[in-house]
N, C-alpha and C. Protein backbone atom coordinates (compact mmCIF):
# COMPACT_ATOMS: atom_id res chain seq x y z
N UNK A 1 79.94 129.61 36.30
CA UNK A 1 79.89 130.47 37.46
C UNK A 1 78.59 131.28 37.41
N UNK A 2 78.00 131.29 38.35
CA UNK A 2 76.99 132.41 38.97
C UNK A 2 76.83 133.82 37.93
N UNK A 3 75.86 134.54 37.54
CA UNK A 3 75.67 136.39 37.68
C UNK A 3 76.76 136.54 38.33
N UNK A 4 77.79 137.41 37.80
CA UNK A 4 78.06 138.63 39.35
C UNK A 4 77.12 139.40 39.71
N UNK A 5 76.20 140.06 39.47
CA UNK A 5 75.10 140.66 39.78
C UNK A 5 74.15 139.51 40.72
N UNK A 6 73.93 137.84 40.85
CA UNK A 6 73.31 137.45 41.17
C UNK A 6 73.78 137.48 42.71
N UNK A 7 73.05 137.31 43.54
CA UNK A 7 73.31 137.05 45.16
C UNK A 7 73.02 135.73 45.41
N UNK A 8 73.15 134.99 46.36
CA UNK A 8 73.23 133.57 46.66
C UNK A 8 73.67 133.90 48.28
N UNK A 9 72.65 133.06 49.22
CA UNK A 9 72.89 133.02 50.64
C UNK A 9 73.53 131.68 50.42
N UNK A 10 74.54 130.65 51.26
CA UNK A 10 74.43 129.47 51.28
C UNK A 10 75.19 129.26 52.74
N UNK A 11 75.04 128.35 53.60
CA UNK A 11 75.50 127.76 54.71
C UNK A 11 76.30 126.25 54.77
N UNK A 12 76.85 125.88 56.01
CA UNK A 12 77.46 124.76 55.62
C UNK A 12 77.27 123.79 56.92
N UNK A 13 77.05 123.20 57.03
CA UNK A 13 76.80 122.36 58.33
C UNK A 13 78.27 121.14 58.39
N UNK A 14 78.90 121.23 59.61
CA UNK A 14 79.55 120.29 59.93
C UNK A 14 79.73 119.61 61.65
N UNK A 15 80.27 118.61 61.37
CA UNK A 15 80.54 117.55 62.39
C UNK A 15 80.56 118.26 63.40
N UNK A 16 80.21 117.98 64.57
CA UNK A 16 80.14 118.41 65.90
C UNK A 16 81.73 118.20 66.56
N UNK A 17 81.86 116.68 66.36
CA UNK A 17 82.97 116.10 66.85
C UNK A 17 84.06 116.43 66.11
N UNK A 18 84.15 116.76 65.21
CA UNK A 18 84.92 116.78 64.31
C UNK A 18 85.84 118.15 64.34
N UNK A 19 84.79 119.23 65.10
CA UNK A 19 85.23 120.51 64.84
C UNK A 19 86.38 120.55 66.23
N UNK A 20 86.25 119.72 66.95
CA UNK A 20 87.42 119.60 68.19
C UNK A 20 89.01 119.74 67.45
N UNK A 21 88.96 119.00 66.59
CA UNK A 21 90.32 119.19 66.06
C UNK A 21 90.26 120.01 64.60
N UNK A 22 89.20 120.49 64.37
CA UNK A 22 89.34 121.30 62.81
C UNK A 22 88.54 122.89 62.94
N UNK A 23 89.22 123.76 62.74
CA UNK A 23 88.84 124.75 62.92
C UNK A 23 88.16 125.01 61.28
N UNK A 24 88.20 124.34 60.40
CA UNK A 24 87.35 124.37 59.32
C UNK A 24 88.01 124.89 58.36
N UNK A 25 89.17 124.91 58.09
CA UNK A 25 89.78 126.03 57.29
C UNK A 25 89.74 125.71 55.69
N UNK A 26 89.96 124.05 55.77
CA UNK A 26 89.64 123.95 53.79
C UNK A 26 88.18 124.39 53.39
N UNK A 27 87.02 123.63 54.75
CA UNK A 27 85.90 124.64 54.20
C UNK A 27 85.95 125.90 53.55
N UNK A 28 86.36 126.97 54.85
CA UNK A 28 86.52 127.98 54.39
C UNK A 28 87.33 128.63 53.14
N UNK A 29 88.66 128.23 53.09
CA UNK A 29 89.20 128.21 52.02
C UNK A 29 88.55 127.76 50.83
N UNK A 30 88.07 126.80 50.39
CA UNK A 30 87.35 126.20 49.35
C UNK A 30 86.46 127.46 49.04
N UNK A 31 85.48 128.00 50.10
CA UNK A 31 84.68 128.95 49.59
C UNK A 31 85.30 130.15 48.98
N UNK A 32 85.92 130.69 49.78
CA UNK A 32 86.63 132.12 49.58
C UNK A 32 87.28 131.54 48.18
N UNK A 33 87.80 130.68 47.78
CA UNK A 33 88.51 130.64 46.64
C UNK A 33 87.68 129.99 45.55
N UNK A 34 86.56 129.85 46.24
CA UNK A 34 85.18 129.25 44.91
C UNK A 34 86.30 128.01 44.25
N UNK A 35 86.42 126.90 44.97
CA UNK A 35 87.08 125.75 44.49
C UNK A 35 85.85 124.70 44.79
N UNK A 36 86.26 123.15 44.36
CA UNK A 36 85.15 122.31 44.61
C UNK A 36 83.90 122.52 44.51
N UNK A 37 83.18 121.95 45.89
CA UNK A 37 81.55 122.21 45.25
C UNK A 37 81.59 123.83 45.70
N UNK A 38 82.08 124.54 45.81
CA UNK A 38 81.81 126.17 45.94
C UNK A 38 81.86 126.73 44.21
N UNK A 39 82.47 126.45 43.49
CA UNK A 39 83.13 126.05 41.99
C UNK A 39 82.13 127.10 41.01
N UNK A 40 80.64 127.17 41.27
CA UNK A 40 79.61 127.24 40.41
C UNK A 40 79.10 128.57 40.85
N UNK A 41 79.79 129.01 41.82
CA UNK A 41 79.15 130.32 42.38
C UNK A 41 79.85 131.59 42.35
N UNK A 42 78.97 132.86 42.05
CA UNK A 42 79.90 133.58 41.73
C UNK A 42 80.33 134.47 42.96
N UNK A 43 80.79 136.26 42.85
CA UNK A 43 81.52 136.53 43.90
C UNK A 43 80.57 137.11 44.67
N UNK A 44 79.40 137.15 44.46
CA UNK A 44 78.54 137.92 45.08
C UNK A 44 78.00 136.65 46.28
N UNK A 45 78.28 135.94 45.62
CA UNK A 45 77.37 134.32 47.45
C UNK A 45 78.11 134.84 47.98
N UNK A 46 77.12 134.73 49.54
CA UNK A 46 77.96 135.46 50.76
C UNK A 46 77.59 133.62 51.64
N UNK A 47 78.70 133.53 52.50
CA UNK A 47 78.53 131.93 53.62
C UNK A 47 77.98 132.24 54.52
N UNK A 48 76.57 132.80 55.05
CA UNK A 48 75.99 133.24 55.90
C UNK A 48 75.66 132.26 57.12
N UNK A 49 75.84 131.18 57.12
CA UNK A 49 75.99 130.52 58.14
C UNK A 49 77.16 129.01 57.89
N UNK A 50 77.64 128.64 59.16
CA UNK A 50 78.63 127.93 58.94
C UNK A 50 78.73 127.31 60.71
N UNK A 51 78.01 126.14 60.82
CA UNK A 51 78.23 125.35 62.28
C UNK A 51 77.98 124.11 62.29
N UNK A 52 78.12 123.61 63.30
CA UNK A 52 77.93 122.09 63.46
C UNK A 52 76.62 121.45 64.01
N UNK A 53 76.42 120.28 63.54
CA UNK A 53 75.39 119.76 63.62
C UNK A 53 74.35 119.37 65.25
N UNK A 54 75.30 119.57 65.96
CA UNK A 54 74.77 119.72 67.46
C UNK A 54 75.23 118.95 68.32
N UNK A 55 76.06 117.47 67.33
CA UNK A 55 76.05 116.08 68.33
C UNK A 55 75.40 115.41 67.88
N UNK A 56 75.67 114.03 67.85
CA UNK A 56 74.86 112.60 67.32
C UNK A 56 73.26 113.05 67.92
N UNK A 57 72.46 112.69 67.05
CA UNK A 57 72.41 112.37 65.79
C UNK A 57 71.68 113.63 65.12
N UNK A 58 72.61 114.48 65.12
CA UNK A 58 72.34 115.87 64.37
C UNK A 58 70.97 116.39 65.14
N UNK A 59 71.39 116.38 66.95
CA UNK A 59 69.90 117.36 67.33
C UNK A 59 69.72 118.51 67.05
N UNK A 60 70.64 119.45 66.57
CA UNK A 60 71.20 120.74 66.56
C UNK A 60 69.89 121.21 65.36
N UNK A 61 70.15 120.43 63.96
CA UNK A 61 69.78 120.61 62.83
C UNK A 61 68.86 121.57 62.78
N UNK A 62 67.54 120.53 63.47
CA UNK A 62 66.53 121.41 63.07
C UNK A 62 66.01 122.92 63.45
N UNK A 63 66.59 122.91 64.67
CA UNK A 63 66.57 124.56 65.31
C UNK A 63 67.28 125.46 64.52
N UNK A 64 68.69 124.66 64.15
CA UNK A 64 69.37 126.19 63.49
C UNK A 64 68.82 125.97 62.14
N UNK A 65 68.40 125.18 61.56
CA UNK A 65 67.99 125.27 60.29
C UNK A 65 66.48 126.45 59.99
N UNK A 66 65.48 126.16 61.19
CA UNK A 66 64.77 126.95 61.22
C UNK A 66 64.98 128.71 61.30
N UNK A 67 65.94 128.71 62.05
CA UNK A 67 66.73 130.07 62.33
C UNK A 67 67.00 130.99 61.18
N UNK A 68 68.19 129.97 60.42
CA UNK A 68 68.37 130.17 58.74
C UNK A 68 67.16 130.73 57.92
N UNK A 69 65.96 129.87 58.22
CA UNK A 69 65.05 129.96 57.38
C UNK A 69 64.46 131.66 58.00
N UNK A 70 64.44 131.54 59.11
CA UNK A 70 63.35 133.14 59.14
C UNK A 70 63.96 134.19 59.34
N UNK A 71 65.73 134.28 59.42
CA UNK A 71 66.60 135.38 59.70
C UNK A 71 67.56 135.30 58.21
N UNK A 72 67.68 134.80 57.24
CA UNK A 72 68.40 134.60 55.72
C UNK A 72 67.46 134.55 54.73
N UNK A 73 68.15 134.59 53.34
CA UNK A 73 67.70 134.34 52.81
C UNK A 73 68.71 132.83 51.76
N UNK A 74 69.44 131.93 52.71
CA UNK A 74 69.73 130.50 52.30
C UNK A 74 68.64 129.60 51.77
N UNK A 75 69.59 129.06 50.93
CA UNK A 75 68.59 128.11 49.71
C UNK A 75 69.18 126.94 49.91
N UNK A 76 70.66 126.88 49.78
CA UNK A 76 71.42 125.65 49.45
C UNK A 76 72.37 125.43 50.78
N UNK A 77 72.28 124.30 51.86
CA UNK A 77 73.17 123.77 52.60
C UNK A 77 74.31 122.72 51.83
N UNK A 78 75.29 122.92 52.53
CA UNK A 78 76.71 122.62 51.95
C UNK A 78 76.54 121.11 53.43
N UNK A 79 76.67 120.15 53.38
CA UNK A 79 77.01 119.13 54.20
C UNK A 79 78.73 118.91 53.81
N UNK A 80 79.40 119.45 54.73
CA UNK A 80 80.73 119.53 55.21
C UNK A 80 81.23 117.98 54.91
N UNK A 81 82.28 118.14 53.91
CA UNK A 81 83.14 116.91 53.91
C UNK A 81 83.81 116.09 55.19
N UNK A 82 83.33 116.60 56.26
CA UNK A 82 84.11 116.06 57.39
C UNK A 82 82.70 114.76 57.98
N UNK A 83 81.02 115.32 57.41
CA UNK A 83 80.39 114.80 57.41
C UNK A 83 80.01 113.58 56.99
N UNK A 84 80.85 113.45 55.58
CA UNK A 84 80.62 112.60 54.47
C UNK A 84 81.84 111.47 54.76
N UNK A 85 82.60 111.87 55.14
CA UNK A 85 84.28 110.64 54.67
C UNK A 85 83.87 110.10 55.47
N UNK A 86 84.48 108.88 55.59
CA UNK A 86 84.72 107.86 56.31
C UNK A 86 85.88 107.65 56.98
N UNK A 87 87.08 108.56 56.94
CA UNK A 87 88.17 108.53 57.19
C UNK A 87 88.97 109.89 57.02
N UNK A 88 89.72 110.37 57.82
CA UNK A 88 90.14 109.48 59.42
C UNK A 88 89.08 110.01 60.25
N UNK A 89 87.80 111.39 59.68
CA UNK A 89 87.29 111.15 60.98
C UNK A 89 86.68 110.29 61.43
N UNK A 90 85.94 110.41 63.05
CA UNK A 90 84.68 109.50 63.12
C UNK A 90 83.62 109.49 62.14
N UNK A 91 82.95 108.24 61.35
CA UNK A 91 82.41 108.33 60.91
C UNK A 91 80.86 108.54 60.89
N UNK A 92 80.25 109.40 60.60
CA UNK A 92 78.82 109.64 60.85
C UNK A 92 77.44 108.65 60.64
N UNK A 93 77.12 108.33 61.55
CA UNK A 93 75.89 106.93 61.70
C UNK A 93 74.52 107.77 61.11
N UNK A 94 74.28 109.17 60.79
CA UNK A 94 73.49 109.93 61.22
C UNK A 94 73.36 110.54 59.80
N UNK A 95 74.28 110.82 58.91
CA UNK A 95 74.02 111.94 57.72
C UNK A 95 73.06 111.64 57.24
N UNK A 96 72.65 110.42 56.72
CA UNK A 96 71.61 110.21 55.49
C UNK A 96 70.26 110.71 56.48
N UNK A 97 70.11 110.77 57.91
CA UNK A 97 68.85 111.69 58.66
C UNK A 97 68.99 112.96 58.21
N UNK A 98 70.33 113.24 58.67
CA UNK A 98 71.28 115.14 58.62
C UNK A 98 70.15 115.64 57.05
N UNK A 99 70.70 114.59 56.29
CA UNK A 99 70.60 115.32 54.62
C UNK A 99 68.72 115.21 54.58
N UNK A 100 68.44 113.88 54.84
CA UNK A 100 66.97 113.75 54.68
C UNK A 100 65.67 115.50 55.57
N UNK A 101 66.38 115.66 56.81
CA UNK A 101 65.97 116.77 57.07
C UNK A 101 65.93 117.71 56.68
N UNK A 102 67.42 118.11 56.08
CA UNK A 102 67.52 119.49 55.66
C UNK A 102 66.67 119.82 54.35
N UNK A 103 66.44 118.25 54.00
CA UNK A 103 65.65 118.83 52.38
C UNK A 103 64.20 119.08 52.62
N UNK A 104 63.90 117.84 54.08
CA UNK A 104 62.49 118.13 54.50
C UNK A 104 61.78 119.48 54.58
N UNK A 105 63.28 120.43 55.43
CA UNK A 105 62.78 122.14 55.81
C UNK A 105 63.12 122.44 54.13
N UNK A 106 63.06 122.29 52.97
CA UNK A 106 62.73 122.75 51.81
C UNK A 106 64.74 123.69 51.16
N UNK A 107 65.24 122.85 52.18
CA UNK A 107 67.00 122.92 51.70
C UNK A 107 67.45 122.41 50.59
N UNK A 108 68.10 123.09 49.26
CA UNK A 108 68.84 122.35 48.40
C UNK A 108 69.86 121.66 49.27
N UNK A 109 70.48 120.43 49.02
CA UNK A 109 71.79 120.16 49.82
C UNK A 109 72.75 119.37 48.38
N UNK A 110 74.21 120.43 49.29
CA UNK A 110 75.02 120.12 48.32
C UNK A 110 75.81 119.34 48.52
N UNK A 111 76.38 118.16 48.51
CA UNK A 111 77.29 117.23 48.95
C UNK A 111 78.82 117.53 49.33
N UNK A 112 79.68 117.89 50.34
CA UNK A 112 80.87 118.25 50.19
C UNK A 112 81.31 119.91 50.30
N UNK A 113 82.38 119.68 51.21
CA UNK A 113 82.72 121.70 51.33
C UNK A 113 84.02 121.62 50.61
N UNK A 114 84.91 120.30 50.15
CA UNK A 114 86.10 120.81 49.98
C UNK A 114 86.91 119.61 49.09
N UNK A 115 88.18 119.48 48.50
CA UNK A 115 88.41 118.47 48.04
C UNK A 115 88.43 117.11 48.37
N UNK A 116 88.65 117.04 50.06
CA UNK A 116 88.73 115.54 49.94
C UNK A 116 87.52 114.81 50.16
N UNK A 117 86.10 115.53 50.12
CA UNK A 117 85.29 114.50 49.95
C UNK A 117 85.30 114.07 48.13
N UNK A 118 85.55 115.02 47.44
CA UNK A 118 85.68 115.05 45.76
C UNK A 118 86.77 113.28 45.43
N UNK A 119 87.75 113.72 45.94
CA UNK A 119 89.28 112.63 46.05
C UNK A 119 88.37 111.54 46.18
N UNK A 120 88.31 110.97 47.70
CA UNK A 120 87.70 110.12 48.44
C UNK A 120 86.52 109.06 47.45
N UNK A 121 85.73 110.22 47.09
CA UNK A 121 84.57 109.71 46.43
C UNK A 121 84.19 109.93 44.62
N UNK A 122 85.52 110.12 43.85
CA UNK A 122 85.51 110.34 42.43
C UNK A 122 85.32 109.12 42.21
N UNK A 123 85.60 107.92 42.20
CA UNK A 123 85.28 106.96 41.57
C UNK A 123 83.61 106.40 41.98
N UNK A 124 83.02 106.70 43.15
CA UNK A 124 81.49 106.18 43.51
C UNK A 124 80.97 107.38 42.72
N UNK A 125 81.06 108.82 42.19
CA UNK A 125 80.49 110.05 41.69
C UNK A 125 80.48 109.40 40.24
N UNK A 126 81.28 108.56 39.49
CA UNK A 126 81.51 108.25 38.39
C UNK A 126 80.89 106.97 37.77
N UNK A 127 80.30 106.15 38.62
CA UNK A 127 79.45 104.89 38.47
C UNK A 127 78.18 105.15 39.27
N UNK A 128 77.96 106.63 39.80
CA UNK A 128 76.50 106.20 41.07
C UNK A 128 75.99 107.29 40.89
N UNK A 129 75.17 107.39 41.35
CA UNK A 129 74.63 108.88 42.05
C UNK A 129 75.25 109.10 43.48
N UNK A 130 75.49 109.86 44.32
CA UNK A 130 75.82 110.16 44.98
C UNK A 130 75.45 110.40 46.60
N UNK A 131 74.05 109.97 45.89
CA UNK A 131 73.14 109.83 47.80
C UNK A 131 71.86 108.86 47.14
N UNK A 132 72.65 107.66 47.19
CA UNK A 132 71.38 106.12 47.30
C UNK A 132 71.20 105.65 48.26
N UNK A 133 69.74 105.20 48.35
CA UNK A 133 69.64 104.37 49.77
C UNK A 133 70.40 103.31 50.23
N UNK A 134 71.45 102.69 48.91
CA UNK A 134 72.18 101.15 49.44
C UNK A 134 73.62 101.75 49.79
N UNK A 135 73.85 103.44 49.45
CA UNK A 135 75.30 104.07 49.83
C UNK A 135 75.95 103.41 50.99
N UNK A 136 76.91 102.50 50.85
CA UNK A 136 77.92 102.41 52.64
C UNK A 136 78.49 103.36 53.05
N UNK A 137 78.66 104.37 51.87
CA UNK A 137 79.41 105.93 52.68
C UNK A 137 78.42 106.75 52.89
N UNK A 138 77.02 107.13 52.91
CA UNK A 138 76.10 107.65 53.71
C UNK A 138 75.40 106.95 54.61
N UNK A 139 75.85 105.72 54.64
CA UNK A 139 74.90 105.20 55.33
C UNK A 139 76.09 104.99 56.94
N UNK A 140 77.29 104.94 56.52
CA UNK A 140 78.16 104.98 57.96
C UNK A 140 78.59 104.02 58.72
N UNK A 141 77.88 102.38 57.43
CA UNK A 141 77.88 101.02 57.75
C UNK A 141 79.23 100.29 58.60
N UNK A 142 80.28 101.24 57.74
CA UNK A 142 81.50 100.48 58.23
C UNK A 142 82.21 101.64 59.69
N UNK A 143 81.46 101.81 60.27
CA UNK A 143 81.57 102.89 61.80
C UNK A 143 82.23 102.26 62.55
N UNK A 144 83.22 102.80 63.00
CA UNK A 144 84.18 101.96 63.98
C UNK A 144 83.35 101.75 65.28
């Protein structure tokens, strides 16, 4: 875990479409209870931003990312497990751009807001790295 004395800005970007039926709550939960990838941080990170990506194919990104950058002080984007699965939401044709940008504007990015991208993807975390160019689950290959 984190300093308690240390501070930490971090944000979370999720699905556009996705947020129609999810008001985000394991995100949130996950954070407030520092579970999953929230896990490493201590009580002082504040979630200073938390929205969706804009709509295929993440037009949103780069504006609010810029925003982040000159009104925060965020280091590390959280790409929302609703981003990453493949199931049941729609699956995203678009993340491996989503993630490639956010690192472009000089973003740590952290894979996952909550357990079931962890579930979903423990066995590819355990033989892979986790964002390769031949990934079928970043890459969105099998998209209905």
């Amino acid at each position: 875990m984190s300093e308690p004395s240390e501070s930490i800005d971090i944000a979370i970007v999720r699905c556009e479409r996705t947020q129609e039926s999810c008001p985000g709550t394991s995100c949130l939960t996950s954070f407030q209870e520092r579970k999953h990838t929230f896990q490493a941080y201590g009580q002082n990170t504040r979630l200073v931003g938390f929205f969706s990506c804009g709509g295929c194919p993440g037009r949103r990104i780069f504006r609010l990312l810029r925003t982040l950058k000159e009104e925060t002080n965020v280091k590390k984007i959280h790409i929302a497990s609703c981003i990453l699965k493949e199931a049941p939401f729609p699956k995203c044709l678009h993340k491996k751009d989503i993630i490639e940008s956010i690192k472009k504007l000089g973003f740590e990015v952290v894979l996952g807001s909550d357990n079931k991208w962890e579930i979903e993807l423990q066995s590819k975390r355990d033989s892979d790295a986790p964002y390769l160019n031949d990934d079928p689950i970043l890459d969105g290959s099998n998209h209905w």
